[in-house]
Protein backbone atom coordinates (compact mmCIF):
# COMPACT_ATOMS: atom_id res chain seq x y z
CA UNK A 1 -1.53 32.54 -4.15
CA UNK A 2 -1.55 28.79 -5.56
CA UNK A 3 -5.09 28.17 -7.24
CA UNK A 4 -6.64 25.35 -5.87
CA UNK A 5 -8.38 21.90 -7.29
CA UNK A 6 -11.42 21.66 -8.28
CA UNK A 7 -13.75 18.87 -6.67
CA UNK A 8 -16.08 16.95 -8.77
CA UNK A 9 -19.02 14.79 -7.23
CA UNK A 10 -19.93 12.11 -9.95
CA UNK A 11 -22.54 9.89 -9.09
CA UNK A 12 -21.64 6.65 -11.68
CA UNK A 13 -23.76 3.31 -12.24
CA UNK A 14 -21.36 1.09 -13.58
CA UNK A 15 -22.50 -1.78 -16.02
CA UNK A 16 -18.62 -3.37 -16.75
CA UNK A 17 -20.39 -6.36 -18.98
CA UNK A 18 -17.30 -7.55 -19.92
CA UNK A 19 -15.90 -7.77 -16.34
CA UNK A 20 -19.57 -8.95 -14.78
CA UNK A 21 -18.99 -5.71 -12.74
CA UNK A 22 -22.09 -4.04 -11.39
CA UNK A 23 -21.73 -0.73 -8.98
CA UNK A 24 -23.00 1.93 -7.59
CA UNK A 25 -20.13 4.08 -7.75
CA UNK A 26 -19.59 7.76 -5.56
CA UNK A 27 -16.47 9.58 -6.60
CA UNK A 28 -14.93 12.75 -5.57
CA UNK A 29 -12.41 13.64 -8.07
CA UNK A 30 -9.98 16.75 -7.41
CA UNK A 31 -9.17 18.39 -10.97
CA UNK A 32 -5.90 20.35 -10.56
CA UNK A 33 -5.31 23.47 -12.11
CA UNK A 34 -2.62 21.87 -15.20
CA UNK A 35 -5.28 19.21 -15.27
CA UNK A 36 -7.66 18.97 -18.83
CA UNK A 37 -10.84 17.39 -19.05
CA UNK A 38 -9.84 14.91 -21.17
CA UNK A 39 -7.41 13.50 -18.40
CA UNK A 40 -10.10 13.68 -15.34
CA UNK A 41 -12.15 12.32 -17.71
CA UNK A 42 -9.78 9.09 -18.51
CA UNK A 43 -8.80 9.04 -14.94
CA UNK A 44 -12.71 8.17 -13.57
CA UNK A 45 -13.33 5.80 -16.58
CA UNK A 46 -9.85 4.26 -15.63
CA UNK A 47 -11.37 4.35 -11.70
CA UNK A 48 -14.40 2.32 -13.14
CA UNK A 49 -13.41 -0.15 -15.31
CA UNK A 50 -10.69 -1.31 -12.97
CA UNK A 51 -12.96 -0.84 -10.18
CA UNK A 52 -12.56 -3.96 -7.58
CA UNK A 53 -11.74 -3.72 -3.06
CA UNK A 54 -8.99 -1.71 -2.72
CA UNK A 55 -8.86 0.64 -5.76
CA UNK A 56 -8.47 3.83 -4.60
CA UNK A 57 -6.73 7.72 -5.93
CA UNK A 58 -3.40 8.56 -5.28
CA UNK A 59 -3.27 10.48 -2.08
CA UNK A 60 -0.41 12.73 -3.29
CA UNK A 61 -2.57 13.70 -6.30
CA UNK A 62 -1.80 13.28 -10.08
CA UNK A 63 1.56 14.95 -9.79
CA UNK A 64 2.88 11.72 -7.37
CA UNK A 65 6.16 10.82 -8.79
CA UNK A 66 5.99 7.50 -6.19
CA UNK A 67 2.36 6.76 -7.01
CA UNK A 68 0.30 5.81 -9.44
CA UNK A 69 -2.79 8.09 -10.25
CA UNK A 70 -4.70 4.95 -9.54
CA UNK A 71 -3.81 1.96 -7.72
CA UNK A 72 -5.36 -1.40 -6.10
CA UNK A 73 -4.13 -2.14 -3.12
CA UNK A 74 -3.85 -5.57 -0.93
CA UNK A 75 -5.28 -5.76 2.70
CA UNK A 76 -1.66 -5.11 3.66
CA UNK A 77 -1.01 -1.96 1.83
CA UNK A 78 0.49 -3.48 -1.47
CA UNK A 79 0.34 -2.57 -4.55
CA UNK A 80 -1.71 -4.88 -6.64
CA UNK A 81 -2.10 -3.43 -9.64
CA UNK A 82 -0.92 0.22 -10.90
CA UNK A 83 -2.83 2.10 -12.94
CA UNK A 84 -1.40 4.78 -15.32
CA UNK A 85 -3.43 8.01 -17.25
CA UNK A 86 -2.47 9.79 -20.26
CA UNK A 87 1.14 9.46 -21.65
CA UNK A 88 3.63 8.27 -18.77
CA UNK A 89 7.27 8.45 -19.76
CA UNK A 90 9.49 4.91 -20.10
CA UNK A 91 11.06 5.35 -17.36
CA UNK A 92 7.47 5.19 -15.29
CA UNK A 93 6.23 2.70 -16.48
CA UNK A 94 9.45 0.73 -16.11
CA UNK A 95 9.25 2.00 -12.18
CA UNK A 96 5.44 0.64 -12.15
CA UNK A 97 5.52 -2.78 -14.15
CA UNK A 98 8.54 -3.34 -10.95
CA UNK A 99 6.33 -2.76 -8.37
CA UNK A 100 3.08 -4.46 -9.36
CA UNK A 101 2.05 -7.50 -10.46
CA UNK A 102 -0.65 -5.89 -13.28
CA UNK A 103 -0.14 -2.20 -14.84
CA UNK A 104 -2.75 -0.44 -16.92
CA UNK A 105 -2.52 2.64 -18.80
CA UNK A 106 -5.46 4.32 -20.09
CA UNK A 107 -4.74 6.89 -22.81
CA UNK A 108 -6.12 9.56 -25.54
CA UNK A 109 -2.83 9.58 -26.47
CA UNK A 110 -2.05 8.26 -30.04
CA UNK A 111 -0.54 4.99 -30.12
CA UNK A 112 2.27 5.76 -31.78
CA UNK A 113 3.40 8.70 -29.56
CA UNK A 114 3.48 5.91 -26.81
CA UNK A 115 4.68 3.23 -28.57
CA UNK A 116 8.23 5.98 -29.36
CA UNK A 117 8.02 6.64 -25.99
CA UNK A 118 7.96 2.70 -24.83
CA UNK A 119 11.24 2.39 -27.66
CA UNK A 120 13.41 5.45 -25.57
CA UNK A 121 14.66 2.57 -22.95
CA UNK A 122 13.60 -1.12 -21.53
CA UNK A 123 10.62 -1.54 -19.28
CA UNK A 124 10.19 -4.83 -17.57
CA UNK A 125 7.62 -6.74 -18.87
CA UNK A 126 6.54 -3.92 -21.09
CA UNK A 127 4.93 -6.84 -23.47
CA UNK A 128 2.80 -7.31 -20.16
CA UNK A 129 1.25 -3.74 -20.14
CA UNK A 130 -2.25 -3.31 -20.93
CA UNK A 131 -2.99 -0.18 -22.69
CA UNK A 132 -6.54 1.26 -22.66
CA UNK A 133 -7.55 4.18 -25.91
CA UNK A 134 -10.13 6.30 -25.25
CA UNK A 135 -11.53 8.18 -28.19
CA UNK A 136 -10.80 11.80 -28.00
CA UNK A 137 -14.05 12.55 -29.51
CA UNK A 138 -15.87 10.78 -27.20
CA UNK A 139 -14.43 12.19 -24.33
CA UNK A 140 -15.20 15.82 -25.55
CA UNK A 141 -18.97 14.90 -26.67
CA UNK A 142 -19.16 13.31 -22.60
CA UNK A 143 -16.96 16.91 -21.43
CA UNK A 144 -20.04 18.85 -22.47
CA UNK A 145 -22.06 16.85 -20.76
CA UNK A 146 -20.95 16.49 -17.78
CA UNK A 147 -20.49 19.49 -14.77
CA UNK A 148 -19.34 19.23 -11.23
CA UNK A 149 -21.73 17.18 -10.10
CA UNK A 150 -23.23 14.69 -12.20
CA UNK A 151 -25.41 11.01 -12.68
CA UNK A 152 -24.51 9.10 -15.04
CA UNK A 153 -24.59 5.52 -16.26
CA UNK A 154 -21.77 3.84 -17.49
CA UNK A 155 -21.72 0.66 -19.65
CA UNK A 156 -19.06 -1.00 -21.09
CA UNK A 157 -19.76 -4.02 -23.20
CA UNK A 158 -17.33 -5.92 -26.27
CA UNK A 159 -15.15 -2.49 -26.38
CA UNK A 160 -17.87 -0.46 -26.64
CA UNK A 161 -18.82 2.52 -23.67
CA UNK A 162 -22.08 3.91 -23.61
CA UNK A 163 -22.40 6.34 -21.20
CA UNK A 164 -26.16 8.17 -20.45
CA UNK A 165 -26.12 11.59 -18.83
CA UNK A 166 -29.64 13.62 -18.74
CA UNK A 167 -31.20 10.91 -20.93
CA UNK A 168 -28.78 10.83 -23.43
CA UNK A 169 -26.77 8.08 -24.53
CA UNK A 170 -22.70 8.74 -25.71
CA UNK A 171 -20.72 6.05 -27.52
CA UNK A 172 -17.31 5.23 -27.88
CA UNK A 173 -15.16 2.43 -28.12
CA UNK A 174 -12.44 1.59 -25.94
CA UNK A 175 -9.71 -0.03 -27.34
CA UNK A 176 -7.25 -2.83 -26.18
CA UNK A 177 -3.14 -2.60 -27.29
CA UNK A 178 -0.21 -3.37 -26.67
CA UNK A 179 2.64 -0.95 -25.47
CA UNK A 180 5.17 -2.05 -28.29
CA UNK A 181 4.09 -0.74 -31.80
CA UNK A 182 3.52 -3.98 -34.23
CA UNK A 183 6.10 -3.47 -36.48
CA UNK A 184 8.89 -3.26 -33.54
């Protein structure tokens, strides 16, 4: 017998300062079985700070091999922007930066393991991928914090998150790369 995802219910009150994003966000995240915290944990921050109309989860889950885990979609059903989590081979992100006009990965990944990766074959417009590290640290202080169903604020403000769960206030910064390594 297959064993089945796990739903989260997080209740988010998004501050995205540096976007002049303000929300009152309700998400139901499925957590699959091979799925860590760390990487539901990216995904929703992900979900938030490229929250705008039409974001929504993939509907074939995180597994999709023709979806992104996140996506923004057009009134017509087009992909707008694609958002990536964790550490997406070339070969994906080549596939996404083809079919969108904006691709975002957000990552706990260490730079350089990506920026090999990025090296193993060409990506179109690679030099046009944003790339989005989240402190591991921070994501495991904000793991014991948070259960199945949770309130939270979320802040983010000149690279910095602040995130306030039962009164108590988490930072970490969020930080802003490119996909090819600087001395490529």
């Amino acid at each position: 017998m297959a064993i089945k995802a796990t739903v989260y219910h997080w209740q988010v009150t998004l501050s995205d300062v540096d976007r002049g994003v303000y929300e009152a966000l309700d998400l139901r995240l499925a957590r699959q079985p091979s799925e860590s915290m760390r990487y539901l944990l990216t995904r929703a921050i992900a979900y938030c700070l490229c929250y705008e109309e039409g974001i929504g989860f993939s509907k074939e889950g995180i597994a999709s091999t023709d979806e992104p885990p996140l996506a923004v979609r057009d009134g017509a059903g087009t992909i707008r922007a694609w958002v990536e989590i964790g550490a997406p081979s070339a070969e994906r992100l080549h596939k996404a930066s083809k079919a969108a006009q904006r691709v975002a990965l957000f990552t706990h990944v260490e730079l350089s393991n990506l920026w090999r990766e990025a090296r193993s074959r060409p990506i179109y417009n690679v030099e046009e991928i944003e790339v989005w590290r989240l402190e591991t640290s921070f994501l495991d202080a904000l793991d014991a914090k948070v259960d199945r169903n949770t309130k939270f604020e979320l802040v983010h403000s000149g690279g910095e998150l602040y995130v306030t769960v039962a009164g108590e206030t988490l930072q970490g910064a969020i930080g802003r790369h490119k996909l090819v390594s600087p001395d490529a």
